[in-house]
C-alpha atoms as a PDB file:
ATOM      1  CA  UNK A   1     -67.211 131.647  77.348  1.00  0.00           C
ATOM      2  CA  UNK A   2     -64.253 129.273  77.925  1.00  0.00           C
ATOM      3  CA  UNK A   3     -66.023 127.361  80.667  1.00  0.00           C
ATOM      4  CA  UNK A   4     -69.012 126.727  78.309  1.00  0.00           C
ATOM      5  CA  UNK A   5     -67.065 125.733  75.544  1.00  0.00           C
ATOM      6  CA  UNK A   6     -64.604 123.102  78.003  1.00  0.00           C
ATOM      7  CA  UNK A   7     -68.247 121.855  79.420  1.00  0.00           C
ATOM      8  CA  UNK A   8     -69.433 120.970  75.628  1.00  0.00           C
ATOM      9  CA  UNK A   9     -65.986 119.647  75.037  1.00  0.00           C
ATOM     10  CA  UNK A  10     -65.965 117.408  77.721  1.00  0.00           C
ATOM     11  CA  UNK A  11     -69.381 116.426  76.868  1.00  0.00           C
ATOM     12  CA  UNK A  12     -68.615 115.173  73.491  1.00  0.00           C
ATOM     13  CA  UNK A  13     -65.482 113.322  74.468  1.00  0.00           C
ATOM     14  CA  UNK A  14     -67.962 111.530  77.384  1.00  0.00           C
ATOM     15  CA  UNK A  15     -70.568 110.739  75.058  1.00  0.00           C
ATOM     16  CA  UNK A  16     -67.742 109.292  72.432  1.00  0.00           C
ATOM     17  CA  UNK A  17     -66.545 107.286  75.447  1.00  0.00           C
ATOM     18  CA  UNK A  18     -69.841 105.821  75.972  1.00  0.00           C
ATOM     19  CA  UNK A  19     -70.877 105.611  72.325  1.00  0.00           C
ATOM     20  CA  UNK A  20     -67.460 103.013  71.750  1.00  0.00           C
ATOM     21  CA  UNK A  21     -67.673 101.333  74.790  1.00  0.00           C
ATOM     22  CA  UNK A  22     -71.954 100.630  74.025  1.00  0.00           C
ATOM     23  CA  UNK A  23     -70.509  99.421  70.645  1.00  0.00           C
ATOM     24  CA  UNK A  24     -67.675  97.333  71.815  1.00  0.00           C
ATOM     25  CA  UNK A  25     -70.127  95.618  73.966  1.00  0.00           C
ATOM     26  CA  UNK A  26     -72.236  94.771  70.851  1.00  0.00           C
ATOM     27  CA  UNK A  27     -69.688  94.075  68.669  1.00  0.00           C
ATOM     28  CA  UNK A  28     -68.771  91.318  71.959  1.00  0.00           C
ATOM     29  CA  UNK A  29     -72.386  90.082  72.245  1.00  0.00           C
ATOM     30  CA  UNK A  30     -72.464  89.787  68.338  1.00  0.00           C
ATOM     31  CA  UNK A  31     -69.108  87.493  68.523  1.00  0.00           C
ATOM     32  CA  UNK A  32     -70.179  85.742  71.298  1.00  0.00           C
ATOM     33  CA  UNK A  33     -73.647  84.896  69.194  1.00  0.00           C
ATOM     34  CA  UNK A  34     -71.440  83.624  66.270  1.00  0.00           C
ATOM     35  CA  UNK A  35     -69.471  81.586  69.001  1.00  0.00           C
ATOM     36  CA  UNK A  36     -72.769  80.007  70.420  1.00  0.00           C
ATOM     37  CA  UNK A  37     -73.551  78.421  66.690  1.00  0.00           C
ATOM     38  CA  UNK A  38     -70.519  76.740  66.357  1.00  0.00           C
ATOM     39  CA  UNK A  39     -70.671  75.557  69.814  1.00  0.00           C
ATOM     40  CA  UNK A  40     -73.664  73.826  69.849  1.00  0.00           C
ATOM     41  CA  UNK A  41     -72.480  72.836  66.272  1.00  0.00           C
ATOM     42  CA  UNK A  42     -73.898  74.444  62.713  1.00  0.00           C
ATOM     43  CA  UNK A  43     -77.107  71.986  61.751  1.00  0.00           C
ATOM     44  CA  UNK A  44     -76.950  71.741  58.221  1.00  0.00           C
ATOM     45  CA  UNK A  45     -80.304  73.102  56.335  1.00  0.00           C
ATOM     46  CA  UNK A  46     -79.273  71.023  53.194  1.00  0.00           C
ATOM     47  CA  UNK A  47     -80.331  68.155  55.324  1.00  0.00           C
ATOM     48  CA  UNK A  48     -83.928  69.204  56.638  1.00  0.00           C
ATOM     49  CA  UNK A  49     -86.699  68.537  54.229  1.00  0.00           C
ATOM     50  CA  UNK A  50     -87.800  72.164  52.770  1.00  0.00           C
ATOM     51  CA  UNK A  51     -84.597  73.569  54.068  1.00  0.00           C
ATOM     52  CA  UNK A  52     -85.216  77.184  52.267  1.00  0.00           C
ATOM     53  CA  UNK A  53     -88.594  77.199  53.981  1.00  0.00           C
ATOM     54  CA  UNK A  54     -87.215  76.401  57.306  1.00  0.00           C
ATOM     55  CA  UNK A  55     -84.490  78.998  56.840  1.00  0.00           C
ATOM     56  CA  UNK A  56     -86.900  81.841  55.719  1.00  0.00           C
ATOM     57  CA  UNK A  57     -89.611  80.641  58.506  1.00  0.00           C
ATOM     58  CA  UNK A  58     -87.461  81.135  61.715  1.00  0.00           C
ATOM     59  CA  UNK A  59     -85.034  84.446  60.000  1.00  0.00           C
ATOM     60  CA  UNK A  60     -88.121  86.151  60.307  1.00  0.00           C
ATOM     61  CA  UNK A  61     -89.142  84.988  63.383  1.00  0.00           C
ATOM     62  CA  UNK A  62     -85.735  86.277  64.299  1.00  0.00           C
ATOM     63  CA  UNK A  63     -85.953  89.570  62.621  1.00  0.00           C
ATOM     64  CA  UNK A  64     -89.695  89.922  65.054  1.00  0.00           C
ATOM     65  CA  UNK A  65     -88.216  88.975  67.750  1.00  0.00           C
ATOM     66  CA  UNK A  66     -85.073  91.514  67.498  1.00  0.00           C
ATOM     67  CA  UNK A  67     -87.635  93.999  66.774  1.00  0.00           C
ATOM     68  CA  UNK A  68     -89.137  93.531  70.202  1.00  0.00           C
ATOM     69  CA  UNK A  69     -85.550  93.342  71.698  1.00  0.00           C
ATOM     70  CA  UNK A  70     -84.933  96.440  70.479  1.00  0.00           C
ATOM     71  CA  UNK A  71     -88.094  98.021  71.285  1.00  0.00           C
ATOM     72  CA  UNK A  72     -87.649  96.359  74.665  1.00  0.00           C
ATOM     73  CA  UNK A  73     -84.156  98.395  74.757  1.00  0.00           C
ATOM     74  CA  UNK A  74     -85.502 101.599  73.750  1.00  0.00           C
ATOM     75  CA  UNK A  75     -87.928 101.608  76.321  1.00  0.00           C
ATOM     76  CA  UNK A  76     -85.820 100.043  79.305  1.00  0.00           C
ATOM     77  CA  UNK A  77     -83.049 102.784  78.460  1.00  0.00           C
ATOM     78  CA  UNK A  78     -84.269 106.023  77.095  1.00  0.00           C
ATOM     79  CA  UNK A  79     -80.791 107.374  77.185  1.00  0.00           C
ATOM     80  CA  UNK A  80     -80.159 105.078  73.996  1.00  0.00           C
ATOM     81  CA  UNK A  81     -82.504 107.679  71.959  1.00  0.00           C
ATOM     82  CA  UNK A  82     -79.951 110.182  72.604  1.00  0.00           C
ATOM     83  CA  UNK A  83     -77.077 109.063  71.805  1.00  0.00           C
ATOM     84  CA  UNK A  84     -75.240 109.301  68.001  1.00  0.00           C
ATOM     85  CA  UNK A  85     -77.301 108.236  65.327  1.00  0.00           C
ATOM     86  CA  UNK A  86     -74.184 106.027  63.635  1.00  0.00           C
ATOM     87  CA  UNK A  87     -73.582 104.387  67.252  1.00  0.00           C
ATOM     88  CA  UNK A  88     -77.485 103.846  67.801  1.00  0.00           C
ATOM     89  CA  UNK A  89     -77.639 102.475  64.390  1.00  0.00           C
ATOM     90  CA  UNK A  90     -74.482 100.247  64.791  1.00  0.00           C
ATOM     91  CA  UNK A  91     -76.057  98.481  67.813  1.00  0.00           C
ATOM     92  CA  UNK A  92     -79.557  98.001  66.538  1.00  0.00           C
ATOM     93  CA  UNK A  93     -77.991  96.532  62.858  1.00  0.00           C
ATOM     94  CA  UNK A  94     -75.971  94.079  64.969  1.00  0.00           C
ATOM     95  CA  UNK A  95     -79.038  93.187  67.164  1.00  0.00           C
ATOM     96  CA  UNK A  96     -81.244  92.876  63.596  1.00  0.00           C
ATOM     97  CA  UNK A  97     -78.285  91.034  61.710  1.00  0.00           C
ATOM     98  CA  UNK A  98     -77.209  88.430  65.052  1.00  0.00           C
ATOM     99  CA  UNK A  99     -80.631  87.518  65.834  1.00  0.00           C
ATOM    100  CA  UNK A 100     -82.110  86.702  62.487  1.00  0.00           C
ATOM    101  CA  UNK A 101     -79.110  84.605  61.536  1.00  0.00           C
ATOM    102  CA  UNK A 102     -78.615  82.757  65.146  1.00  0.00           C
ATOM    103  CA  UNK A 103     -82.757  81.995  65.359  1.00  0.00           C
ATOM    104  CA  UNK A 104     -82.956  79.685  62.782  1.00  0.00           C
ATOM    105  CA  UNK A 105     -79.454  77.878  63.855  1.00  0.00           C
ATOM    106  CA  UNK A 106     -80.998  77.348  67.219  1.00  0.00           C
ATOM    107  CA  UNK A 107     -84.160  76.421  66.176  1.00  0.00           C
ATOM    108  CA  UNK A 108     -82.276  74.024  63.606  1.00  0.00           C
ATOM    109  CA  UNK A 109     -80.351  72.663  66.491  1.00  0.00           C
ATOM    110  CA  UNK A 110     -83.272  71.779  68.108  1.00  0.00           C
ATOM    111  CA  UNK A 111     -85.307  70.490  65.328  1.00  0.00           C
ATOM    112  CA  UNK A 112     -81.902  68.196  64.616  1.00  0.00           C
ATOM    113  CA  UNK A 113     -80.996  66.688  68.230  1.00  0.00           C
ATOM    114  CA  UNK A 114     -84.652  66.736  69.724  1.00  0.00           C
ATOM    115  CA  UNK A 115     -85.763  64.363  66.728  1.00  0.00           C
ATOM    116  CA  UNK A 116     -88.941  61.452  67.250  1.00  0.00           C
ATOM    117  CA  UNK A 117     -88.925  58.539  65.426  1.00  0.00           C
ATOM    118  CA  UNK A 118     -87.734  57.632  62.079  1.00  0.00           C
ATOM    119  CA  UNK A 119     -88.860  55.751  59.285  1.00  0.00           C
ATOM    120  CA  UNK A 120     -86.031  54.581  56.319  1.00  0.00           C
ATOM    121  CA  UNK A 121     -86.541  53.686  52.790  1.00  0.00           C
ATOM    122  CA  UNK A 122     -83.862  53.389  50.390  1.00  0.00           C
ATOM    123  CA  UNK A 123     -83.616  56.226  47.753  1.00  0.00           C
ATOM    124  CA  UNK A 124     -82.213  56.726  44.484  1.00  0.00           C
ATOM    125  CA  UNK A 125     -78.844  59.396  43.998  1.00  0.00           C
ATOM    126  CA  UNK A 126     -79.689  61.087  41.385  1.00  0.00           C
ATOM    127  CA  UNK A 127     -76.314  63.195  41.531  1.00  0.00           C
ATOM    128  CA  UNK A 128     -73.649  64.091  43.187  1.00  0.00           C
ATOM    129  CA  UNK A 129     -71.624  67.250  43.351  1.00  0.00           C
ATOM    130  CA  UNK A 130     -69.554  69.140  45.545  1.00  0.00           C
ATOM    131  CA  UNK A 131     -68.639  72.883  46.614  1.00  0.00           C
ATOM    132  CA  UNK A 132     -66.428  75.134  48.575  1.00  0.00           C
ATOM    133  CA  UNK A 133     -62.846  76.801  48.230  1.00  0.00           C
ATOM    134  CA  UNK A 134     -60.890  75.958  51.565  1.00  0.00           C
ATOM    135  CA  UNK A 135     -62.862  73.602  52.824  1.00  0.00           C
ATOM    136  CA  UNK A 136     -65.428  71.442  50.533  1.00  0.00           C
ATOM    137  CA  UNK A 137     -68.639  70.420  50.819  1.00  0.00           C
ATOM    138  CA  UNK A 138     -69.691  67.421  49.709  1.00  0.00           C
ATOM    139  CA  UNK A 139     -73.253  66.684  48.513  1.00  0.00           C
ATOM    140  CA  UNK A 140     -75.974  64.492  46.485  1.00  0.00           C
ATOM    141  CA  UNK A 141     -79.124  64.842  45.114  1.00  0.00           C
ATOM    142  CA  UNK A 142     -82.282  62.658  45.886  1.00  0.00           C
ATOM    143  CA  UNK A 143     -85.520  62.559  44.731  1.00  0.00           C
ATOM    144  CA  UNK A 144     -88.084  62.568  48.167  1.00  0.00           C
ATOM    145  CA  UNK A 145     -91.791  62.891  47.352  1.00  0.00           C
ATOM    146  CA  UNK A 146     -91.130  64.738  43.658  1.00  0.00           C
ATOM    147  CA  UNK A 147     -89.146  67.227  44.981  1.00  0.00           C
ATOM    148  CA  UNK A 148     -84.713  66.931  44.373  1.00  0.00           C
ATOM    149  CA  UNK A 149     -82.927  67.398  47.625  1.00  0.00           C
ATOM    150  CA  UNK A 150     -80.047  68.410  48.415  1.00  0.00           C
ATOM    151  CA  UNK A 151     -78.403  66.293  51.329  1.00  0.00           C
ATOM    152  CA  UNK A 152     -75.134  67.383  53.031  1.00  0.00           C
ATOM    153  CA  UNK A 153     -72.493  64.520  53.543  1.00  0.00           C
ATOM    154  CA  UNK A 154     -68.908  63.704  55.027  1.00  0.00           C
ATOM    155  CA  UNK A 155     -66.232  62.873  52.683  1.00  0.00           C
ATOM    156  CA  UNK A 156     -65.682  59.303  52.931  1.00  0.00           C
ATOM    157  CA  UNK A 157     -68.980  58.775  53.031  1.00  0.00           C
ATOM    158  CA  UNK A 158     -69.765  60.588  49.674  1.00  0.00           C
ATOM    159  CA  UNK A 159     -67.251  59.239  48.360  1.00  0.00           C
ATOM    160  CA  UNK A 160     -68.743  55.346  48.677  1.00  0.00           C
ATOM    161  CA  UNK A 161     -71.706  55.968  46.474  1.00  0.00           C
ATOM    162  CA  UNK A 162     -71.783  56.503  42.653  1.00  0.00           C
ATOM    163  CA  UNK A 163     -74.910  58.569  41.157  1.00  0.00           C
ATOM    164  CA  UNK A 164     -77.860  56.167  40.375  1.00  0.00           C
ATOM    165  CA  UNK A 165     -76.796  54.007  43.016  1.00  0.00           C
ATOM    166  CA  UNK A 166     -79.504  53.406  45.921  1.00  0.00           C
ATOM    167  CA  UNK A 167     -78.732  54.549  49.401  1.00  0.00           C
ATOM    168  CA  UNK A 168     -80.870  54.445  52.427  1.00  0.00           C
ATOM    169  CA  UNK A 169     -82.465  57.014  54.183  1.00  0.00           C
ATOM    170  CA  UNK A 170     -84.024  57.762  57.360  1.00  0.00           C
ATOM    171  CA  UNK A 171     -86.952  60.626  58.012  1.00  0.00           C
ATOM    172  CA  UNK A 172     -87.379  62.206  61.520  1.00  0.00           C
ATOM    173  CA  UNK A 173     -89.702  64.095  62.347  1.00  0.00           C
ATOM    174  CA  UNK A 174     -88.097  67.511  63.840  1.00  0.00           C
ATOM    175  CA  UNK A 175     -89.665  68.632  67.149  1.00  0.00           C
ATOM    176  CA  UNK A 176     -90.158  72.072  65.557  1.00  0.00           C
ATOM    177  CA  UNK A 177     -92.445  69.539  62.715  1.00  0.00           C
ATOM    178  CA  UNK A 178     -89.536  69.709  59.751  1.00  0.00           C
ATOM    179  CA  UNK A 179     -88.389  66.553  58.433  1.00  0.00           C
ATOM    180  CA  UNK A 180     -84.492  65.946  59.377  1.00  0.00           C
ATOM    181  CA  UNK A 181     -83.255  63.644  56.856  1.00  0.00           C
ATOM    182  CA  UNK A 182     -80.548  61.083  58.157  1.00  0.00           C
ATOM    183  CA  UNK A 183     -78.201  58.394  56.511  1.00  0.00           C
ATOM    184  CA  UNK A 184     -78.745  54.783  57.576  1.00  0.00           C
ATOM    185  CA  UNK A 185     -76.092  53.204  59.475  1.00  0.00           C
ATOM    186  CA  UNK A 186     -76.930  50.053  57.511  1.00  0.00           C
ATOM    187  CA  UNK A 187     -75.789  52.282  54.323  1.00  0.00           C
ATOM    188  CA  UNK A 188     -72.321  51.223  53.417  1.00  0.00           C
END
């Protein structure tokens, strides 16, 4: 009766092994993720024309994708079926939660730097306004084709225009199809 109760013993403590080391390598692959956005450098969405859109379009694209990751997973290793449902749960949330928020920065990375051509016209700012505790963002408010946008700026560079003022802006079309709106340099 000992030797069955040392076996399940010994058991649990292996399986709580595994189950932290599966999640420390998530928790890793979920950092590194995070790390791979700000290494190729966090596109803006404030400055892509229909930003929400673009945001909502590849998230879910992201969520489907994860979806077949972890399918892909569950099939590959049926082992994973077995193991605690917290530690099963863990790594499938992080999968869910990294790859819905790293699609769309990817696929705004490449909509961004793979840009075609681009046409300016000057615009109207029809505000300005800015946001952030530690570190601010600075932004103003156009009107393009009816619709107010929101477009991200540096400091000094917000800080050269007034509202009502014209500035000039450029429109390239994304290589995903989304406009990427861009300042001049022949703005100030």
């Amino acid at each position: 009766m000992n030797k069955v109760n040392l076996k399940k013993s010994k058991s649990k403590e292996y399986q709580s092994a595994k189950i932290k080391r599966y999640w420390m390598i998530d928790v890793f692959a979920f950092l590194i993720c995070f790390a791979a956005m700000f290494g190729i450098g966090v596109v803006s969405f404030d400055n892509i024309l229909q930003g929400t859109k673009f945001f909502i379009l590849f998230a879910l694209a992201g969520l489907i994708i994860s979806m077949i990751l972890v399918w892909l997973l569950f099939a590959i290793l049926p082992n994973l079926k077995n193991y605690e449902r917290t530690s099963k749960y863990i790594s499938t949330s992080l999968i869910f939660i990294g790859l819905t928020l790293l699609v769309p920065e990817i696929a705004a990375f490449i909509n961004d730097r793979f840009s075609l051509t681009a046409e300016c016209s000057d615009y109207k700012i029809q505000r300005k306004s800015l946001g952030g505790n530690r570190s601010k963002t600075y932004w103003i408010y156009v009107n393009i084709n009816g619709q107010e946008e929101r477009i991200e700026l540096y400091k000094t560079k917000w800080e050269q225009y007034n509202e009502n003022e014209p500035i000039t802006l450029c429109m390239a079309v994304g290589f995903l199809g989304f406009e990427v709106i861009r300042i001049s340099n022949n703005s100030r």
